[in-house]
Protein backbone atom coordinates (compact mmCIF):
# COMPACT_ATOMS: atom_id res chain seq x y z
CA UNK A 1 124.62 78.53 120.93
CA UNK A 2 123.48 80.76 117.50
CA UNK A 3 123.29 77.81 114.58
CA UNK A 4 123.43 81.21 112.56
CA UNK A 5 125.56 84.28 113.36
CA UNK A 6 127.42 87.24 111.76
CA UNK A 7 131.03 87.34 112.74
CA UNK A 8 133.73 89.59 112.16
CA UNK A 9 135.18 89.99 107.91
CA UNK A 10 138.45 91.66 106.56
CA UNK A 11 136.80 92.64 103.64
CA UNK A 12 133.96 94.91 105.88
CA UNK A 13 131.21 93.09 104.24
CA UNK A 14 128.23 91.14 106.41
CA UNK A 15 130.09 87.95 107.30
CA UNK A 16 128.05 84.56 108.06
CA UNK A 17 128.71 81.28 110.05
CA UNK A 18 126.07 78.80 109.85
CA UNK A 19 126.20 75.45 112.04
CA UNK A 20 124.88 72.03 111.89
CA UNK A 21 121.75 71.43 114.27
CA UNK A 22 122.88 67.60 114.47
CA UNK A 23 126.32 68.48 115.37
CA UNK A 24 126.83 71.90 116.26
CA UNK A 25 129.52 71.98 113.75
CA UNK A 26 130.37 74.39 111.34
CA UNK A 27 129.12 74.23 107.79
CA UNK A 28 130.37 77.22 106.13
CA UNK A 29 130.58 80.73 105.95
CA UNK A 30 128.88 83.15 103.23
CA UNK A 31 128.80 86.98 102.48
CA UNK A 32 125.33 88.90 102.16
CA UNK A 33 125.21 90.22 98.52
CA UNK A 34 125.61 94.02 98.40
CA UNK A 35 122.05 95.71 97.08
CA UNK A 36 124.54 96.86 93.89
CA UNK A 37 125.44 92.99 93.63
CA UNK A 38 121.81 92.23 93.75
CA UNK A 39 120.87 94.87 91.00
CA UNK A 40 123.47 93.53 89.06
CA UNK A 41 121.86 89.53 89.36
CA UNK A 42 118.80 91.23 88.34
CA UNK A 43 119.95 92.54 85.58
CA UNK A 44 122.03 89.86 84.02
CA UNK A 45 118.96 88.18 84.39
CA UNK A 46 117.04 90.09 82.49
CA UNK A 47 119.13 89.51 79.53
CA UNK A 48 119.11 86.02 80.17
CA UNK A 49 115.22 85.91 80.22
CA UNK A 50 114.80 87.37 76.84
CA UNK A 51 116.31 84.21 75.09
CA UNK A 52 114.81 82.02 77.06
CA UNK A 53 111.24 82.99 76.52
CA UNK A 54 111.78 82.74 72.68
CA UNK A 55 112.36 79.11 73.40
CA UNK A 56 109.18 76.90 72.55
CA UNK A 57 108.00 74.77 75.55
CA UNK A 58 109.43 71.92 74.03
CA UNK A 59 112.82 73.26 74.40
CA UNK A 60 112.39 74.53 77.89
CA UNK A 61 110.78 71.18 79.00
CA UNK A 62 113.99 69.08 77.72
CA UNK A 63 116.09 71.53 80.31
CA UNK A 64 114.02 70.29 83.29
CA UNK A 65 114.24 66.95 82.19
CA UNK A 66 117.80 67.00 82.26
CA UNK A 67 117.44 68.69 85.63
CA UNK A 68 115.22 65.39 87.10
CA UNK A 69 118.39 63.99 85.53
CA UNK A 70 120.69 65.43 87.95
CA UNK A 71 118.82 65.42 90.87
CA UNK A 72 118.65 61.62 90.37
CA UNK A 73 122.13 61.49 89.60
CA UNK A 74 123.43 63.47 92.83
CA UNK A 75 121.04 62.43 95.25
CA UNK A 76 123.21 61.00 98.04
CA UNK A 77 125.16 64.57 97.66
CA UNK A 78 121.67 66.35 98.13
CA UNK A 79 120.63 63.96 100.97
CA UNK A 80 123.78 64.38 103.00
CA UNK A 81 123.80 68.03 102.59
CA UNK A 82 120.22 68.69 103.46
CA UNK A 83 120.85 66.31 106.60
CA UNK A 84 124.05 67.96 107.93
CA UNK A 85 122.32 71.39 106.71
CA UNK A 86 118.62 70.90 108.31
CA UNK A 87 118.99 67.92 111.05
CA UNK A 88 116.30 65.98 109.07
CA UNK A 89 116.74 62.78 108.91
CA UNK A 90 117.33 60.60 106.08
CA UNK A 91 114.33 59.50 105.02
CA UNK A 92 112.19 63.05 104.97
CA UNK A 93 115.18 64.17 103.33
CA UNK A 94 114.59 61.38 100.10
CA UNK A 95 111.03 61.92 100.35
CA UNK A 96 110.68 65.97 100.83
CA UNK A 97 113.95 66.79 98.68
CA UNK A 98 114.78 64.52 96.05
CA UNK A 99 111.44 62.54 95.23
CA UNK A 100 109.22 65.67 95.31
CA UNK A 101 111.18 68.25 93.49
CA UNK A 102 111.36 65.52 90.86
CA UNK A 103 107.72 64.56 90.89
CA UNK A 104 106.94 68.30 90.63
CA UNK A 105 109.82 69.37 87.79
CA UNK A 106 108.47 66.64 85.94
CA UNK A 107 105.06 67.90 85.93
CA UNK A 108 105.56 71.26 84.82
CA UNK A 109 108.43 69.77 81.94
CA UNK A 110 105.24 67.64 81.17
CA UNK A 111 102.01 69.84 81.62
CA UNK A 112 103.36 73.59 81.32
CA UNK A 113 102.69 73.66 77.30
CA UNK A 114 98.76 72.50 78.28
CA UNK A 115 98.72 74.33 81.26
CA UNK A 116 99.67 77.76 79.39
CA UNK A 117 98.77 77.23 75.76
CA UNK A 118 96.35 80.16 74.59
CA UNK A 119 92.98 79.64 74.44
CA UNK A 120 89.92 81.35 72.54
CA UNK A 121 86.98 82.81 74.45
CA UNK A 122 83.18 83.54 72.86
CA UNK A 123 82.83 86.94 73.91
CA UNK A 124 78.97 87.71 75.35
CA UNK A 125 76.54 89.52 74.30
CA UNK A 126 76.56 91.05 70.64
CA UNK A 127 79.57 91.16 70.59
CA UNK A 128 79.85 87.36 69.31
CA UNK A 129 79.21 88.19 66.12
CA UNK A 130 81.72 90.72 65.54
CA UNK A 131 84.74 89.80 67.58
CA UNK A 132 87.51 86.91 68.39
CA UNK A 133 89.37 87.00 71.82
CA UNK A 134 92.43 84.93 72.75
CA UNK A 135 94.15 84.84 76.10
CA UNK A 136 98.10 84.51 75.84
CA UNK A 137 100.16 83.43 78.95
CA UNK A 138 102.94 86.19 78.68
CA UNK A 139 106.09 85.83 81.05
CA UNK A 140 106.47 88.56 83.69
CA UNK A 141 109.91 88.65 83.25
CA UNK A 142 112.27 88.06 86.55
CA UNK A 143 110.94 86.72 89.39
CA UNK A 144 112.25 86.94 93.12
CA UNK A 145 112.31 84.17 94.96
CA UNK A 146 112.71 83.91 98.41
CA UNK A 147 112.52 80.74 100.23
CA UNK A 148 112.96 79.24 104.20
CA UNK A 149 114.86 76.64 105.76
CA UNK A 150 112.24 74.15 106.42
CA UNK A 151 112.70 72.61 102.68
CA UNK A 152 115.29 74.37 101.03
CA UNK A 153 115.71 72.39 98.19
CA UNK A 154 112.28 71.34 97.33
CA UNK A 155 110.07 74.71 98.31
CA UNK A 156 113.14 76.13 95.78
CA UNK A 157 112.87 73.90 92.92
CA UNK A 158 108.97 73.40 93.01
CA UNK A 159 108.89 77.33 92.24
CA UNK A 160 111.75 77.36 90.13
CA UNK A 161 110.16 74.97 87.93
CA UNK A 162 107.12 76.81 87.08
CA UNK A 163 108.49 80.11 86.80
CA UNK A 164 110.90 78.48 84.43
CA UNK A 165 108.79 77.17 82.11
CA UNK A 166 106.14 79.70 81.80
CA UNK A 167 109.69 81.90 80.26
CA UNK A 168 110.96 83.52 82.98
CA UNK A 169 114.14 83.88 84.59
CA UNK A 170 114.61 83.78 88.52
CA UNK A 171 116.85 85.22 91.40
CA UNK A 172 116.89 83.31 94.41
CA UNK A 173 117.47 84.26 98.09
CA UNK A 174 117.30 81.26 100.23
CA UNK A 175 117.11 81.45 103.73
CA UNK A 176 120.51 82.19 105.43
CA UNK A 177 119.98 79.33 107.34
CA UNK A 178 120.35 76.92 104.49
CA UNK A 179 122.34 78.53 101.97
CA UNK A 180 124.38 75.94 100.50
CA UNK A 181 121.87 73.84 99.77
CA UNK A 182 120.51 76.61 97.45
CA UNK A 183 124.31 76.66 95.89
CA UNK A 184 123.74 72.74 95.10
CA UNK A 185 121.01 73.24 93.65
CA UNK A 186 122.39 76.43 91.01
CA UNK A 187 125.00 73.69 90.74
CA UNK A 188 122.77 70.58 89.66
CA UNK A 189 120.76 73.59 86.96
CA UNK A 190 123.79 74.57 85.28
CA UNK A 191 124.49 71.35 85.23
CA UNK A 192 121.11 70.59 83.19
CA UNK A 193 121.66 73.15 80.82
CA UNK A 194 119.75 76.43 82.23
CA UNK A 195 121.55 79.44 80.80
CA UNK A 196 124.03 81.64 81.90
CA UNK A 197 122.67 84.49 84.31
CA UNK A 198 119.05 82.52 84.01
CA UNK A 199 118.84 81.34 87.13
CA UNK A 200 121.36 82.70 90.23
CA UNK A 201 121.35 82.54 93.91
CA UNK A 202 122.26 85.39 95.81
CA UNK A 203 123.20 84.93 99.59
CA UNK A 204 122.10 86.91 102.87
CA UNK A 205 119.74 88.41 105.26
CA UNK A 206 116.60 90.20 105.22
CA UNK A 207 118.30 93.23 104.23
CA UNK A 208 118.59 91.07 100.88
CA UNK A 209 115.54 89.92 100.36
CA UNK A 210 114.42 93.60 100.78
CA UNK A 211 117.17 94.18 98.39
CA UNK A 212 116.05 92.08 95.83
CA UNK A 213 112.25 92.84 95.90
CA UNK A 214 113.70 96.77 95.65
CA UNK A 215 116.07 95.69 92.02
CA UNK A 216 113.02 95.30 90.09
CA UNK A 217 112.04 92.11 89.49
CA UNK A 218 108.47 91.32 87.99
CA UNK A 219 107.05 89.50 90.68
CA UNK A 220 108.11 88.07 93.94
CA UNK A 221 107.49 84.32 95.11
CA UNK A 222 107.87 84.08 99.24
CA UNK A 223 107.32 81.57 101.63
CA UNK A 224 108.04 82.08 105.08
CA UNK A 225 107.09 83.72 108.56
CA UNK A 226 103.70 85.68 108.46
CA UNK A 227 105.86 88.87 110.17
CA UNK A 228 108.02 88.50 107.33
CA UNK A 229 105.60 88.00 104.45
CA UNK A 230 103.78 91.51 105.69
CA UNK A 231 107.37 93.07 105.24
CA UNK A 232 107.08 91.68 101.48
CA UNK A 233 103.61 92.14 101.12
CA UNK A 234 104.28 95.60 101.88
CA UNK A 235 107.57 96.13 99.59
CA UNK A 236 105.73 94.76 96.60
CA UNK A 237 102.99 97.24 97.02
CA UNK A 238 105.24 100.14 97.19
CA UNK A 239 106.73 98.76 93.75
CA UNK A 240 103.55 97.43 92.38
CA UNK A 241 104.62 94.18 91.59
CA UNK A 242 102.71 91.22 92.13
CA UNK A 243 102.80 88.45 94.68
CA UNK A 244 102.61 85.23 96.15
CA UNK A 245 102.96 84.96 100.01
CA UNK A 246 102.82 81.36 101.20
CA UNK A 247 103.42 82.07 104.89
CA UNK A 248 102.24 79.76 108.39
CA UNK A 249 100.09 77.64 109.66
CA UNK A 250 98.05 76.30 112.42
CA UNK A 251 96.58 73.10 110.97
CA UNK A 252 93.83 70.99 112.87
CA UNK A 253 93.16 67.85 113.00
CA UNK A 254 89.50 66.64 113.32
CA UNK A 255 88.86 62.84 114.57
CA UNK A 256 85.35 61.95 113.98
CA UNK A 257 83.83 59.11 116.65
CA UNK A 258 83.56 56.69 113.10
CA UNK A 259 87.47 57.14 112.55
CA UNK A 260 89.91 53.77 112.19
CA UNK A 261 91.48 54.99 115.49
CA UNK A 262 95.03 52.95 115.01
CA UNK A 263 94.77 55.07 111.42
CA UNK A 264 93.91 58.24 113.04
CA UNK A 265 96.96 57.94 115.18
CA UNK A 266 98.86 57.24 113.22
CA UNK A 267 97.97 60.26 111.02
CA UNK A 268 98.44 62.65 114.13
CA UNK A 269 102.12 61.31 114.65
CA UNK A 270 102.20 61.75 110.89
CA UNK A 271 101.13 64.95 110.92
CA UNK A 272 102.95 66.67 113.79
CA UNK A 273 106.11 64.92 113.65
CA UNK A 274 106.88 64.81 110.24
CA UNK A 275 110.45 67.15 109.26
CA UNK A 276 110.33 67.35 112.87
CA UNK A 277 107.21 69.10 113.29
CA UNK A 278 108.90 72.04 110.67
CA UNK A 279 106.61 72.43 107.49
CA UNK A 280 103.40 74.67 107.00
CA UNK A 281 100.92 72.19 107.29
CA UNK A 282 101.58 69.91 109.65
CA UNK A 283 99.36 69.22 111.79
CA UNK A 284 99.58 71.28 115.34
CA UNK A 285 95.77 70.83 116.84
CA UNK A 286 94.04 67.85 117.12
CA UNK A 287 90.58 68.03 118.24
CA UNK A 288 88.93 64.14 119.67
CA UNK A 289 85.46 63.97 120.70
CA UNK A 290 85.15 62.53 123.99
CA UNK A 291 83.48 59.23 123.13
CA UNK A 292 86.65 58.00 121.91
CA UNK A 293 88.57 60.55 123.21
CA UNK A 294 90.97 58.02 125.64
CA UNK A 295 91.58 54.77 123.69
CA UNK A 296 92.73 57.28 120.85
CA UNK A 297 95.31 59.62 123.28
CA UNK A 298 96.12 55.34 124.70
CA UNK A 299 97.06 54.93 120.59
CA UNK A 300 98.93 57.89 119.88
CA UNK A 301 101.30 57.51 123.67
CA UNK A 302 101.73 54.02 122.46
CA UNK A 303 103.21 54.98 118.89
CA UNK A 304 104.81 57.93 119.82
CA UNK A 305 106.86 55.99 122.12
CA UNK A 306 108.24 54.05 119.39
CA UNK A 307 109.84 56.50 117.50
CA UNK A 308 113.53 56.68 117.49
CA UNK A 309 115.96 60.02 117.62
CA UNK A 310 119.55 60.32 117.08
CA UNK A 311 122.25 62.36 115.74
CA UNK A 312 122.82 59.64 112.76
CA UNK A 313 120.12 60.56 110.18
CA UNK A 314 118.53 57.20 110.14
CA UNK A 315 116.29 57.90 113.07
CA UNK A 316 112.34 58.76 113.01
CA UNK A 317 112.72 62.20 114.46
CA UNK A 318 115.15 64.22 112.81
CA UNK A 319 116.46 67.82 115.02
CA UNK A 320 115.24 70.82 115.15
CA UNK A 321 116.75 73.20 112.58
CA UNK A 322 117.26 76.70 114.54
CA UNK A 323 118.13 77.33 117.60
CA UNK A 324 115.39 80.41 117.33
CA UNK A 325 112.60 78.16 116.46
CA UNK A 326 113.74 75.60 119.54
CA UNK A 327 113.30 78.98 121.88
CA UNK A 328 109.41 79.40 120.53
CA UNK A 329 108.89 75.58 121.04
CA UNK A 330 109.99 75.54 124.81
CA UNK A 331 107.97 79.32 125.04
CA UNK A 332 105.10 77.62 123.94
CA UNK A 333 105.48 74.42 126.17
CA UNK A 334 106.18 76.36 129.19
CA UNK A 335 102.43 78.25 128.33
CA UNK A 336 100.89 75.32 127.97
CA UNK A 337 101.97 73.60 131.31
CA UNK A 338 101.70 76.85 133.25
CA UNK A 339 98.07 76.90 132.32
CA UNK A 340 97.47 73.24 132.64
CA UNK A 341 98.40 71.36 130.16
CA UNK A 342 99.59 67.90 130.74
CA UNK A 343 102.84 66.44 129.17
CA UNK A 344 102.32 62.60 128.21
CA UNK A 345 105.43 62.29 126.28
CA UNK A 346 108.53 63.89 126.08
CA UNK A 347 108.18 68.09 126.19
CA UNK A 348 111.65 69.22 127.01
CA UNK A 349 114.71 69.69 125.03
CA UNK A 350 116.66 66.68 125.14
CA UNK A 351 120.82 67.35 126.39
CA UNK A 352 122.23 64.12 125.89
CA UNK A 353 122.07 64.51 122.01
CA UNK A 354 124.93 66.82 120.83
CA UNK A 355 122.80 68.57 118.71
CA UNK A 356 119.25 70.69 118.45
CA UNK A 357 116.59 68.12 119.70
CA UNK A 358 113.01 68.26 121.00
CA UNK A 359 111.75 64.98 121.57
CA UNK A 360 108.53 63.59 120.10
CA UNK A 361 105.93 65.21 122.44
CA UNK A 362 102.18 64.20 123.36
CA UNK A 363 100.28 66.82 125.21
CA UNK A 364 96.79 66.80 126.35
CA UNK A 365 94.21 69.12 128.59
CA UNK A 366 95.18 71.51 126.13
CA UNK A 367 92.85 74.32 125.10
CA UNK A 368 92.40 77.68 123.29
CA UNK A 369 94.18 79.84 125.87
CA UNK A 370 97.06 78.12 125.36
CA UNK A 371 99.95 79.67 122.71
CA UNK A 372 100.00 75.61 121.70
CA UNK A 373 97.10 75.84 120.25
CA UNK A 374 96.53 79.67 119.16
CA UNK A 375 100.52 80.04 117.86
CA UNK A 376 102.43 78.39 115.09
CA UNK A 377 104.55 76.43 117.11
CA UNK A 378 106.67 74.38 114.22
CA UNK A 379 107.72 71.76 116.55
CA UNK A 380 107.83 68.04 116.88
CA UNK A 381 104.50 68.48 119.21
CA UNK A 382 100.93 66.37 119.15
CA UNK A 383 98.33 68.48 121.27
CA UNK A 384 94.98 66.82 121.60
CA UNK A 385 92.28 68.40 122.62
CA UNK A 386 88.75 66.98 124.08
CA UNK A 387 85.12 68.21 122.75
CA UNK A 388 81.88 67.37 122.85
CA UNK A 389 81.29 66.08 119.66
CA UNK A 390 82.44 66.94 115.81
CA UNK A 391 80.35 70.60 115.29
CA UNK A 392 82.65 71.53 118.73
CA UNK A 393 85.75 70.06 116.53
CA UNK A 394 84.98 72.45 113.39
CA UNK A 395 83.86 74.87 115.31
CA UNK A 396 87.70 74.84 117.27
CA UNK A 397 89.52 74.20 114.22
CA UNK A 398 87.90 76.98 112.63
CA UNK A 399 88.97 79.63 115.53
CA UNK A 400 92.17 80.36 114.47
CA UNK A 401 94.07 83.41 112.70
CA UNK A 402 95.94 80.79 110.27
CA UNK A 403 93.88 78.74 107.92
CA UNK A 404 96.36 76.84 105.63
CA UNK A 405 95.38 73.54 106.00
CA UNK A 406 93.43 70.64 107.76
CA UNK A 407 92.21 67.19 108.08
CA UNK A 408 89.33 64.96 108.99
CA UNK A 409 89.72 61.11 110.25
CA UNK A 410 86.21 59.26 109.27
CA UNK A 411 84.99 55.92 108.37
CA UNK A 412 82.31 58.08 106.47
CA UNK A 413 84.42 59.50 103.51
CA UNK A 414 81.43 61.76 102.44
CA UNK A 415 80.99 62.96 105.62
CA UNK A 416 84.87 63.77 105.69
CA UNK A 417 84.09 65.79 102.43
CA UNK A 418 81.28 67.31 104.06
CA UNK A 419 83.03 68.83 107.14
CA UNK A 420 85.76 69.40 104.70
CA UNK A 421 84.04 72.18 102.88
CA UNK A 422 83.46 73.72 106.53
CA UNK A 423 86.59 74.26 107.35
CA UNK A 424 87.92 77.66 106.84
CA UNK A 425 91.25 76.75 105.40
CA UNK A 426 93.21 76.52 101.84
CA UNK A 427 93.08 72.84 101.58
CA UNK A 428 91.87 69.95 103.17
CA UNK A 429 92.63 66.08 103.42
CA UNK A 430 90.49 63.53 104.44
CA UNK A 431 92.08 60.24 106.11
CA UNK A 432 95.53 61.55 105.96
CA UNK A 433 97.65 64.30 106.71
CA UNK A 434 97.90 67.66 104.75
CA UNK A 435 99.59 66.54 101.25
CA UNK A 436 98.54 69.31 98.94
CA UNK A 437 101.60 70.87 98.93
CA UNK A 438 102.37 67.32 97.30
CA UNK A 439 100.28 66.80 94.86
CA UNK A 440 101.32 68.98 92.04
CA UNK A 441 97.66 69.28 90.06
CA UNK A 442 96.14 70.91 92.95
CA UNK A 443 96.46 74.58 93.82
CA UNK A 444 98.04 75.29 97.25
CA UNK A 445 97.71 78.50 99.79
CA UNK A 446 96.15 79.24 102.61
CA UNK A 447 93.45 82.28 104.16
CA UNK A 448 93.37 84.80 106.82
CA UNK A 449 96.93 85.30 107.73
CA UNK A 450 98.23 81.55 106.15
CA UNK A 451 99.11 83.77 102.74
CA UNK A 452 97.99 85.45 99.56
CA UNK A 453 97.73 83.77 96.72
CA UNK A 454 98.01 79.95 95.31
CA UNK A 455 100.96 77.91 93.99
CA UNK A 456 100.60 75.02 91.78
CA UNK A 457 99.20 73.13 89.22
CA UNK A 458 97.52 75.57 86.57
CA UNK A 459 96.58 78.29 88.56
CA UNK A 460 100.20 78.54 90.43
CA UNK A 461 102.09 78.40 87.30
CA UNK A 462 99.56 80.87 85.18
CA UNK A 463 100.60 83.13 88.62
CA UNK A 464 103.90 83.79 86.63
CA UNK A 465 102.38 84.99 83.57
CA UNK A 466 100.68 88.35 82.61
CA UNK A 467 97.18 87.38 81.22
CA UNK A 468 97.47 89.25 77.43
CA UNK A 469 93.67 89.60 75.85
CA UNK A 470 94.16 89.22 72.43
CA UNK A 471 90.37 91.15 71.21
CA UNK A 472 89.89 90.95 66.79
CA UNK A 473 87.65 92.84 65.31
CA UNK A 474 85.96 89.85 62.58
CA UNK A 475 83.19 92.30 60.76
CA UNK A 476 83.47 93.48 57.28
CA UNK A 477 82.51 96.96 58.03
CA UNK A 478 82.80 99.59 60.91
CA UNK A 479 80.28 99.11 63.79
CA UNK A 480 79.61 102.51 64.52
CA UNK A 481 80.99 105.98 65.53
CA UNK A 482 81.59 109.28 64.65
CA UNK A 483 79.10 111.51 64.07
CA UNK A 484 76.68 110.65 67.26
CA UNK A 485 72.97 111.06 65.86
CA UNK A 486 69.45 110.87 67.30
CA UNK A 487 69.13 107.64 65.49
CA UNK A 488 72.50 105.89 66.48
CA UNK A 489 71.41 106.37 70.13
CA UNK A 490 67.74 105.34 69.35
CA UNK A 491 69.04 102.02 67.55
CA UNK A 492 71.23 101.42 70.83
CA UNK A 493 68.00 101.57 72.69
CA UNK A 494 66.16 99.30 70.92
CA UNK A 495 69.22 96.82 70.88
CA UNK A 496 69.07 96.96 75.05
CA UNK A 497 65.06 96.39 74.64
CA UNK A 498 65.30 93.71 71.94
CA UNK A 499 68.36 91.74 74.00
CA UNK A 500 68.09 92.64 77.75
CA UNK A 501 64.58 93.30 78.14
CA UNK A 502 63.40 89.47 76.55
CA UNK A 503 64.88 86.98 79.53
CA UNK A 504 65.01 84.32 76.93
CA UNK A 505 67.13 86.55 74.68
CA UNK A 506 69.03 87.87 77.83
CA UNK A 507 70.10 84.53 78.29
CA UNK A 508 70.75 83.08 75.10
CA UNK A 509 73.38 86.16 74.75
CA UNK A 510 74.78 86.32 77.88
């Protein structure tokens, strides 16, 4: 059964039914905007944006506040939603979209002015003496923003947030998935005060999203599928705009032979099971050298089997949100078994739960010819995998196509930091799981084919500003020009002597 399908409309339109994956119920239905409706959001946001970037950060800042406000406010209507909406349960659904979007909307109410406030620059060279440049943080204007179903609320707002406050104006496509909790959360901003037209969601398919990068927005902000963030990739190039492409992930997990095992294992169920196994960088390889290879596996079977799962929210283990991304899970499981893999835990679809559900899984004699361990699987799934010793780790968690994220366990924090700079990846964490997304200071995106680009803290929200040199000329008299003469080039000479050709002076300049 399709948790998302087109069905038949009077009106000739592309008609929507999305269902629960806790239920199987329905939630709701939705039309695809039209690519004239989309122009049209594009447009009235335009206007919108012009106001609203004459507004001092002060004045922008007291809008987000008010937004914290609401999410505070209507946070039982955001959990229930999000539950019914994703199958998460209730507590990832506090934690992942109502305490982080306010941790992060705060930030940016609190640290955009700093972040973005123009700064002065000593040019180099001789040009010190004669000139004065200043870097402005300009607003690109309207910004597309396309977001998945893993975190619809709080991989919207987190975006939203910056983009707001560096001036500009935004038109949303969320996944069509989760589209209504994209409508709460238009609902909770209008709410707070953000203008008319400033911020709007539009509803549909890909055909939208290729809609709206094609209506000429500014820049486009995507996270997603790494199939689908090539298709984006690709449409911004063809309209020269820029963007950020925050796409999968294939995190490892190393467990050095000095690691708090019970804290290790912990971390891996952490890591893998966490929103059921459904966000970037979770973990989805864990590499254990063999000298404490079977009292950790003993640690992580023992845990695992503790975890509850259940239709009612309050459980450990929420569903899984798509019936598509349940197919890859039992593609990749089958893989894995056919080639030898061995299933400790769980590892097939559970049918007694009304619902989507994948039970939490422990699999072991796993290795890298397995599509567990070379694809993103995005599943409720811990595969462990034996080596030699730590350089075999790195060296394993390093052979992938995705490099997002990773973590090391150690006793040895330096040593964690150590193998942490090894690690071909956007971020690391050492002695937990991947929280970078989470912490709003640091900048977050991955390599290789885990994205393009970085989100957060000052470099994510300077990502939605043009860079404008500011360059004044400070002398009291021209520096040169027309007519050329023997002697202007001769004294140009004997400035690149003077300067370049003394190291000290070379130096001093430069």
């Amino acid at each position: 059964m399709a948790l998302f399908e087109q069905v038949p409309s009077d009106t000739g339109r592309r008609h929507y039914a999305v269902k629960s994956p806790v239920t199987l119920e329905s939630i709701g239905e939705f039309d695809a905007a039209t690519p004239e409706e989309v122009r049209a959001a594009v447009d009235r946001a335009r206007k919108a944006q012009r106001d609203w970037a004459a507004r001092s950060f002060d004045e922008r800042a007291e809008v987000l506040w008010r937004l914290v406000d609401r999410f505070v406010a209507r946070q039982d209507e955001i959990i229930d939603l999000v539950v019914k909406e994703t199958g998460k349960t209730r507590n990832e659904a506090v934690s992942m979209e109502v305490m982080a979007p306010c941790m992060q909307i705060s930030h940016y109410a609190k640290r955009a002015k700093k972040y973005l406030k123009s700064q002065r620059r000593r040019p180099a060279g001789v040009m010190r003496f004669s000139k004065k440049v200043t870097l402005v943080y300009q607003p690109l204007g309207v910004v597309g923003l396309i977001t998945p179903w893993n975190g619809p609320v709080a991989l919207a707002a987190n975006p939203l947030a910056q983009a707001l406050m560096a001036g500009n104006a935004v038109v949303h496509k969320p996944s069509e998935v989760t589209p209504f909790s994209a409508v709460l959360l238009e609902d909770l901003a209008r709410e707070a005060g953000v203008p008319e037209g400033l911020y709007q969601v539009i509803q549909g398919d890909g055909e939208t999203g290729a809609a709206l990068i094609d209506a000429g927005v500014d820049k486009v902000s995507f996270t997603g599928s790494v199939a689908t963030g090539r298709k984006v990739g690709e449409a911004c190039g063809r309209n020269l705009i820029p963007v950020t492409l925050e796409l999968g992930g294939k995190d490892a997990m190393i467990v050095c032979q000095d690691a708090d095992l019970d804290r290790a294992a912990d971390g891996a169920l952490r890591g893998s099971f966490f929103n059921t196994g459904h966000y970037c960088c979770g973990t989805e390889r864990v590499y254990v050298p063999e000298a404490i290879y079977e009292p950790f596996v003993e640690r992580v079977v023992a845990q695992a089997r503790t975890l509850k799962q259940s239709p009612t929210g309050d459980s450990d283990v929420g569903a899984v949100f798509w019936d598509k991304q349940m197919d890859i899970i039992e593609a990749h499981m089958a893989d894995a078994k056919e080639k030898g893999a061995r299933v400790l835990l769980g590892g097939e679809r559970d049918r007694s739960l009304p619902g989507f559900y994948f039970p939490p899984t422990v699999v072991v004699d796993v290795d890298h010819e397995m599509d567990l361990m070379r694809r993103e699987t995005f599943g409720p799934i811990v595969a462990i995998q034996k080596v030699r010793d730590e350089e075999e780790a790195l060296e394993l968690a390093n052979d992938s196509d995705y490099g997002l994220s990773g973590n090391v366990w150690t006793s040895d924090l330096e040593k964690g930091e150590r193998i942490g700079e090894r690690m071909v990846t956007g971020s690391v964490s050492v002695n937990d799981i991947s929280v970078t997304y989470g912490v709003p200071e640091a900048p977050f995106g991955g390599v290789k084919e885990s994205g393009v680009g970085q989100v957060n803290g000052e470099i994510g929200i300077r990502g939605y500003c043009h860079v404008h040199p500011i360059i004044v000329d400070t002398s009291k008299k021209a520096q040169g020009g027309y007519p050329y003469t023997e002697e202007s080039a001769a004294g140009l000479q004997k400035v690149v002597r003077t300067v370049f050709g003394n190291r000290f002076l070379r130096r001093l300049f430069v």
